[in-house]
Protein backbone atom coordinates (compact mmCIF):
# COMPACT_ATOMS: atom_id res chain seq x y z
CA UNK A 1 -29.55 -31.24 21.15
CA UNK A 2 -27.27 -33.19 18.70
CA UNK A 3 -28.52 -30.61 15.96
CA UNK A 4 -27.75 -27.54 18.29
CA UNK A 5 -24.33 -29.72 18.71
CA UNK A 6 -23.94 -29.77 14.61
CA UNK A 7 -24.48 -26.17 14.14
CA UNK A 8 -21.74 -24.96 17.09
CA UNK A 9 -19.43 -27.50 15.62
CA UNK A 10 -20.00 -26.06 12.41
CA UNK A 11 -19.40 -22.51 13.68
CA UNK A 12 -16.25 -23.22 15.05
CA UNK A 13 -14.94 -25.02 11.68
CA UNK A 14 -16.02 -21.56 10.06
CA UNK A 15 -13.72 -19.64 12.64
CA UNK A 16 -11.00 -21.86 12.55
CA UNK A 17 -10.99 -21.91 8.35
CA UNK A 18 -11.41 -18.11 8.94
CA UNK A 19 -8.64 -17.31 10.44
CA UNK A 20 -6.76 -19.57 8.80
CA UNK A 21 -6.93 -17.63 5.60
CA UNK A 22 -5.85 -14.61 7.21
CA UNK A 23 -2.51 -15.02 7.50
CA UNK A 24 -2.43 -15.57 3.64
CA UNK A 25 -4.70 -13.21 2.84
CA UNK A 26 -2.31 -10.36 4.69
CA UNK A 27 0.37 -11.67 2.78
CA UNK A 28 -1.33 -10.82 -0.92
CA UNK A 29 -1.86 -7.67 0.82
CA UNK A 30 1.37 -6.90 1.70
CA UNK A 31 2.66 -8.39 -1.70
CA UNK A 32 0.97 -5.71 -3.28
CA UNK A 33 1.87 -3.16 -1.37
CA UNK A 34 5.66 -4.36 -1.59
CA UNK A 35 5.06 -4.31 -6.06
CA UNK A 36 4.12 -0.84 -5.66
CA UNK A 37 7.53 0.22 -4.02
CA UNK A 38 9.76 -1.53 -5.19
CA UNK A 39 8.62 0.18 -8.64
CA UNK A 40 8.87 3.50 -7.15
CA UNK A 41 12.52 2.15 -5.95
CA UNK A 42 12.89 1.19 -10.09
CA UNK A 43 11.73 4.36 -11.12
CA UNK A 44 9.70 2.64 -13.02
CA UNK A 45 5.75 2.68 -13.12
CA UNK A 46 5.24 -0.30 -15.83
CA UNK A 47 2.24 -2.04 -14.64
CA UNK A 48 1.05 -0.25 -11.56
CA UNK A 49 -1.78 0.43 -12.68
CA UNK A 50 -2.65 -3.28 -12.17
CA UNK A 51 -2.35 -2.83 -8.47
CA UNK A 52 -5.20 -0.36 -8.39
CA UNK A 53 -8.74 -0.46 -8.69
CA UNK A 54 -9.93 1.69 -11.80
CA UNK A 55 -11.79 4.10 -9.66
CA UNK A 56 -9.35 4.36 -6.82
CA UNK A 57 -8.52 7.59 -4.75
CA UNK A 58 -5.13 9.13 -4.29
CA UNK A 59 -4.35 11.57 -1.71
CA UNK A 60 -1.03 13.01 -1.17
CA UNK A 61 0.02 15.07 1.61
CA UNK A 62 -3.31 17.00 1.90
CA UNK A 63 -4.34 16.64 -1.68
CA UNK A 64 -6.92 14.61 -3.65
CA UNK A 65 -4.50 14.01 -6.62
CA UNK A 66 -7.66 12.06 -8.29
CA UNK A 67 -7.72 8.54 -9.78
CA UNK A 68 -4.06 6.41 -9.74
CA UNK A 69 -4.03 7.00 -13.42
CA UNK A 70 -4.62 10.70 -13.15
CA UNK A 71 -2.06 10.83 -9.96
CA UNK A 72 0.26 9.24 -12.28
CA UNK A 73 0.38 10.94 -15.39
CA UNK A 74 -0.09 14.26 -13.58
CA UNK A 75 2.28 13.91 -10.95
CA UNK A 76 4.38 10.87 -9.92
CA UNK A 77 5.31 9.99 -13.58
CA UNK A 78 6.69 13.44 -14.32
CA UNK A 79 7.99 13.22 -10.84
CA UNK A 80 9.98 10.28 -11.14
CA UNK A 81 11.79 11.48 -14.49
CA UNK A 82 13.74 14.27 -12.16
CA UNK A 83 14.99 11.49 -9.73
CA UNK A 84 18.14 9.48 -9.44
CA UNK A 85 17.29 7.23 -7.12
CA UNK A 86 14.45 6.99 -4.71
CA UNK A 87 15.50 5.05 -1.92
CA UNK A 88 12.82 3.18 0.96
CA UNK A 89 14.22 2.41 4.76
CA UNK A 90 13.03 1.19 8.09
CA UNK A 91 9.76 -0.12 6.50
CA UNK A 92 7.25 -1.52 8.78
CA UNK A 93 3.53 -2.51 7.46
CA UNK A 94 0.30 -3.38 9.78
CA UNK A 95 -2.60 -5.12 7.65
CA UNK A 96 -6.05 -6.33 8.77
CA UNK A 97 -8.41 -7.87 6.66
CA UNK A 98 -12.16 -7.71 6.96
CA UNK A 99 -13.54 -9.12 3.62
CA UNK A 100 -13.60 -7.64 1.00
CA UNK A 101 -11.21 -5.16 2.44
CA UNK A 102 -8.08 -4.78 3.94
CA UNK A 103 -6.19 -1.61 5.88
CA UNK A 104 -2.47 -1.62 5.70
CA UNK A 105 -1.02 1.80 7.53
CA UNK A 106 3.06 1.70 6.65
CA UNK A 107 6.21 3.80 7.86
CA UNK A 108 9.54 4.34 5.94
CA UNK A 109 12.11 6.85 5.63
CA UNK A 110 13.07 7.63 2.08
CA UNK A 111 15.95 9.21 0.30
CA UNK A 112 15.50 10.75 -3.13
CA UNK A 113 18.61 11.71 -5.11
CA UNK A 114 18.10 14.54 -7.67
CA UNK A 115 18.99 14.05 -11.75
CA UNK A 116 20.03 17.60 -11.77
CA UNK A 117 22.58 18.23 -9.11
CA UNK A 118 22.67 15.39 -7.12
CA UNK A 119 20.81 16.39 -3.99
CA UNK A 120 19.27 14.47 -1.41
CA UNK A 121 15.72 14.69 0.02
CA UNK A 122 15.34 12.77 3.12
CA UNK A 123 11.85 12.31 4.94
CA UNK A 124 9.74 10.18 7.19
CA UNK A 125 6.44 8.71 5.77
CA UNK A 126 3.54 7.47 6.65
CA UNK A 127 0.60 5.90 4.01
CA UNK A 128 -2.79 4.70 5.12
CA UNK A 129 -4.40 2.38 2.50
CA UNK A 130 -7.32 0.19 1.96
CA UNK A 131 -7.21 -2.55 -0.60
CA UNK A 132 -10.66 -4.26 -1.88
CA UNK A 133 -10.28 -8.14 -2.98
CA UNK A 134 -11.63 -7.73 -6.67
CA UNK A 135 -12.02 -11.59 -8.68
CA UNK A 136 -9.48 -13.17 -6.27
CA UNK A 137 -7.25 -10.23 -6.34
CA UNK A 138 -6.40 -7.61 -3.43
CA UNK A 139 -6.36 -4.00 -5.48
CA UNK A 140 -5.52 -0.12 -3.51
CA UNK A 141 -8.85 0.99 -3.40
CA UNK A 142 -7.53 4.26 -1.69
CA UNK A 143 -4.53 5.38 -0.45
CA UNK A 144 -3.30 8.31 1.48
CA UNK A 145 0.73 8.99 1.94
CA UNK A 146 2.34 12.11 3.98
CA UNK A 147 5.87 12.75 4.82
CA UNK A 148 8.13 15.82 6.75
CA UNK A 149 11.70 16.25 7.02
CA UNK A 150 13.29 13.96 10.12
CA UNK A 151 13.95 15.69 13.18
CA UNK A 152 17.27 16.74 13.68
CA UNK A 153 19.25 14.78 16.00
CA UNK A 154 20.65 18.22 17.46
């Protein structure tokens, strides 16, 4: 009895020390995910690669773009050169963790201003990502983004 005693006792330590971390652990998460746009907000990629595993999977609005590296040098770098600004609103992230992953699914509205004339995109997004703890540190493993135009208010 006292060893069945030891072993529900020890159970419940495990739990409590569990969920304990979680709160932290969502935090790294969502630190990572913040890096990531606030360098899109900078126009400026230096070091994102960091926040990526090296075989990780981008898909954009119904395409595979590849690897981040490949997504990056084939599409957002060259991408980012034609903006002004690239503006992120109304953000809201959900994370849960299951070790050694985590699922984040964000919303935002963002506003792009255009280098050559000024213009301004406007849409609603949505990303679904999964991050994999790698040597103590949460990495996008995969992530998928989409956005439209916001309805009118008409």
């Amino acid at each position: 009895m006292k060893m069945k005693l030891f072993f529900l006792s020890l159970a419940a330590i495990v739990a409590l020390e569990t969920q304990a971390q979680q709160p932290d652990e969502i935090n790294q998460v969502k630190q990572v995910l913040q890096s990531y746009k606030q360098a899109i907000e900078k126009l400026d990629t230096t070091g994102t690669g960091n926040l990526f595993v090296s075989e990780s999977i981008v898909i954009e609005s119904g395409k595979i773009e590849g690897r981040y590296q490949d997504y990056l040098a084939n599409h957002l770098g060259p991408e980012l050169h034609h903006f002004e600004s690239f503006k992120f609103s109304d953000y809201k992230v959900e994370v849960e963790v299951a070790l050694p992953f985590a699922f984040a699914t964000e919303t935002y509205k963002y506003t792009i201003v255009l280098n050559k004339d000024n213009s301004v995109i406007e849409r609603k997004g949505v990303a679904t990502t999964i991050l994999k703890k790698e040597n103590g540190q949460w990495k996008i493993w995969q992530t998928h983004t989409s956005a439209r135009p916001p309805k009118s208010s008409h």
